[in-house]
C-alpha atoms as a PDB file:
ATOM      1  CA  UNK A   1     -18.959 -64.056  77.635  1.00  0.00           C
ATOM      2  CA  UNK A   2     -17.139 -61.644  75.510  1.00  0.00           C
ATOM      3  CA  UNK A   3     -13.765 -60.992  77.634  1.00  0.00           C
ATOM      4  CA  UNK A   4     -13.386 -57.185  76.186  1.00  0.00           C
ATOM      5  CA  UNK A   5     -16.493 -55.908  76.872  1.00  0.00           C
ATOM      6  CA  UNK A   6     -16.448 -53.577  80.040  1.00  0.00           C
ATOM      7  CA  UNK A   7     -19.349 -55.326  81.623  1.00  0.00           C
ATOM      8  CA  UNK A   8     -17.991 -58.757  80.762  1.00  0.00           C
ATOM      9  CA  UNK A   9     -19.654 -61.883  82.662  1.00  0.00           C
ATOM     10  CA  UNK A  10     -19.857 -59.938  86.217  1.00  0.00           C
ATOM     11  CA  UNK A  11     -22.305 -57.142  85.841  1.00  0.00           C
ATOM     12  CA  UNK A  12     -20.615 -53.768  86.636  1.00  0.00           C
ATOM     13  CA  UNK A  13     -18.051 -55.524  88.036  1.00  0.00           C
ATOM     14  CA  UNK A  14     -18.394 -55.036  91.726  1.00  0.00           C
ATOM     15  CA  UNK A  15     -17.137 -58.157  93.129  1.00  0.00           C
ATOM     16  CA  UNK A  16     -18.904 -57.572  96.965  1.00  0.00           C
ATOM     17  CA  UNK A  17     -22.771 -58.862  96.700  1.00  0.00           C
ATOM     18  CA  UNK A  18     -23.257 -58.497 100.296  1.00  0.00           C
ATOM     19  CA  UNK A  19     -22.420 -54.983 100.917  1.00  0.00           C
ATOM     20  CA  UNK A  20     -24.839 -54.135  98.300  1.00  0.00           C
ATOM     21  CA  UNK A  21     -27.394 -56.380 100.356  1.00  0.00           C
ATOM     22  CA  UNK A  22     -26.398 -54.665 103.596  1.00  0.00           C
ATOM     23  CA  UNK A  23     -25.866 -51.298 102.317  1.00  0.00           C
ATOM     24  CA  UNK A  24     -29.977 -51.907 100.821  1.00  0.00           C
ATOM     25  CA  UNK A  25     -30.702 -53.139 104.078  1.00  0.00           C
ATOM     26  CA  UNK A  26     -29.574 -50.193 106.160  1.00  0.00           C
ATOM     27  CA  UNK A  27     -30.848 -47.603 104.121  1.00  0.00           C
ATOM     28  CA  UNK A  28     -34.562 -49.774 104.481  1.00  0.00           C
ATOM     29  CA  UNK A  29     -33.944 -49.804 107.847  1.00  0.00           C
ATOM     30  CA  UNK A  30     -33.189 -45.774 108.488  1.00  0.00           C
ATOM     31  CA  UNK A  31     -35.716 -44.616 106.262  1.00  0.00           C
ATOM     32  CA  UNK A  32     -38.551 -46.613 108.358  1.00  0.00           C
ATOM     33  CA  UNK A  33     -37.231 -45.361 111.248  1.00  0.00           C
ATOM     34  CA  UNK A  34     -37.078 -41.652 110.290  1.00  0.00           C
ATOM     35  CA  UNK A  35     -40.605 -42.849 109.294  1.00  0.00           C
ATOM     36  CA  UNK A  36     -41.818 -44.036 112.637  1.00  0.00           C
ATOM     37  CA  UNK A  37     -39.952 -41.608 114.941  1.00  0.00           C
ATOM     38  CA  UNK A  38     -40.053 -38.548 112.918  1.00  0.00           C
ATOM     39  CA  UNK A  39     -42.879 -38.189 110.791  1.00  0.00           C
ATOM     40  CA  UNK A  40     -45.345 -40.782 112.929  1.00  0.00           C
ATOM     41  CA  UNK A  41     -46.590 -42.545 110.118  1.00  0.00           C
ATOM     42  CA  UNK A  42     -47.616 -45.374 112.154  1.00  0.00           C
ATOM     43  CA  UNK A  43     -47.549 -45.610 116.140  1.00  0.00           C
ATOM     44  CA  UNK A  44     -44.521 -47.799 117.131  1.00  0.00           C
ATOM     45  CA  UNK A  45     -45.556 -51.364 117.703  1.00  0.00           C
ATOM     46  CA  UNK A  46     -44.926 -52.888 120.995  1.00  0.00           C
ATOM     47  CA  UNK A  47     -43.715 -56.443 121.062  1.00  0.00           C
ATOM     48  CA  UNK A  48     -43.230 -58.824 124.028  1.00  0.00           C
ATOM     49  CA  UNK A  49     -39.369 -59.469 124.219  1.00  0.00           C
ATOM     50  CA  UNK A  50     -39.937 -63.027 124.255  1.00  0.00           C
ATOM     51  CA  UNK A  51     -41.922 -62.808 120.853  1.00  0.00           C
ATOM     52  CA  UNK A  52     -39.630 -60.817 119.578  1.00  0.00           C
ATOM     53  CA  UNK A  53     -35.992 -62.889 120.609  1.00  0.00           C
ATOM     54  CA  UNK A  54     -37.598 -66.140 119.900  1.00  0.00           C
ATOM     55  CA  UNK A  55     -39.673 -65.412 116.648  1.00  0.00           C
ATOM     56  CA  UNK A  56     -38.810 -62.155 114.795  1.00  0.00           C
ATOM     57  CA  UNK A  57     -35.107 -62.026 115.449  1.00  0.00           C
ATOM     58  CA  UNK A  58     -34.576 -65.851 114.094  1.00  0.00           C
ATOM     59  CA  UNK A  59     -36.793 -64.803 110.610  1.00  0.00           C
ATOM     60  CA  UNK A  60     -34.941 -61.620 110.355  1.00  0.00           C
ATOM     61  CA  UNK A  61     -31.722 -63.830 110.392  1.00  0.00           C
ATOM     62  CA  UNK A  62     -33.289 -66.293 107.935  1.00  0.00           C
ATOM     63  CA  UNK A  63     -34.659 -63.286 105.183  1.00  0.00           C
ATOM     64  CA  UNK A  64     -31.296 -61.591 105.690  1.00  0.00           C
ATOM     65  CA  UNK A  65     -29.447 -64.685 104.829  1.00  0.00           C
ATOM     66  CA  UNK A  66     -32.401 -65.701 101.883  1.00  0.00           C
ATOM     67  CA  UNK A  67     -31.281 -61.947 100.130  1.00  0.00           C
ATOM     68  CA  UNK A  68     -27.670 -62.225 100.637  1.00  0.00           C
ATOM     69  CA  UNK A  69     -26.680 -65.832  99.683  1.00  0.00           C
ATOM     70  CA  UNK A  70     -29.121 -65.088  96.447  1.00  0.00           C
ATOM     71  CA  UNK A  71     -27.046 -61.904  95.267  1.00  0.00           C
ATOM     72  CA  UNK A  72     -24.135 -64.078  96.135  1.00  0.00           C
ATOM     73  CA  UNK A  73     -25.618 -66.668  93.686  1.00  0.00           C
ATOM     74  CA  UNK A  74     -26.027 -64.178  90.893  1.00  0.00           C
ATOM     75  CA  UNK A  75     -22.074 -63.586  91.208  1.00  0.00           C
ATOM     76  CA  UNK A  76     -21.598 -67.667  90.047  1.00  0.00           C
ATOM     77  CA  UNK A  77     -24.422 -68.227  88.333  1.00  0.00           C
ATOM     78  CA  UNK A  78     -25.465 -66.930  85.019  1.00  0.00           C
ATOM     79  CA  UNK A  79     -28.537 -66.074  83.791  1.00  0.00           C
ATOM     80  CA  UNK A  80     -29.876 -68.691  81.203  1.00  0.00           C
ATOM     81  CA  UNK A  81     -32.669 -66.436  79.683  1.00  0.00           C
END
């Protein structure tokens, strides 16, 4: 890694992976709902609350923390290619 080159070894040099992540994550998350409440592009799905506490809130947990602990990994590691 050249030291004097404005990118140098951390991409742009934002040193916060995760509020990237969240930041992606949020603005997902508000255009599907503008997209479900506003413009009815599909009819809101109905889900049993015991369905949804015991099986789509523990894999939301798990993707979130697959996405966010990978950009985290891209701050440490370096690409080899």
């Amino acid at each position: 890694c050249d030291d004097e080159s404005p990118d140098n070894c951390r991409g742009w040099g934002f040193p916060f992976p995760l509020v990237v992540t969240c930041s992606h994550m949020m603005l997902i998350f508000g255009c599907l709902s503008i997209a479900i409440h506003v413009f009815k592009v599909i009819e809101k799905p109905e889900v049993d609350k015991q369905v949804y506490w015991y099986k789509l809130v523990p894999y939301a947990i798990l993707v979130a923390l697959d996405i966010g602990l990978s950009n985290v990994a891209f701050v440490y590691l370096e690409a080899t290619f």
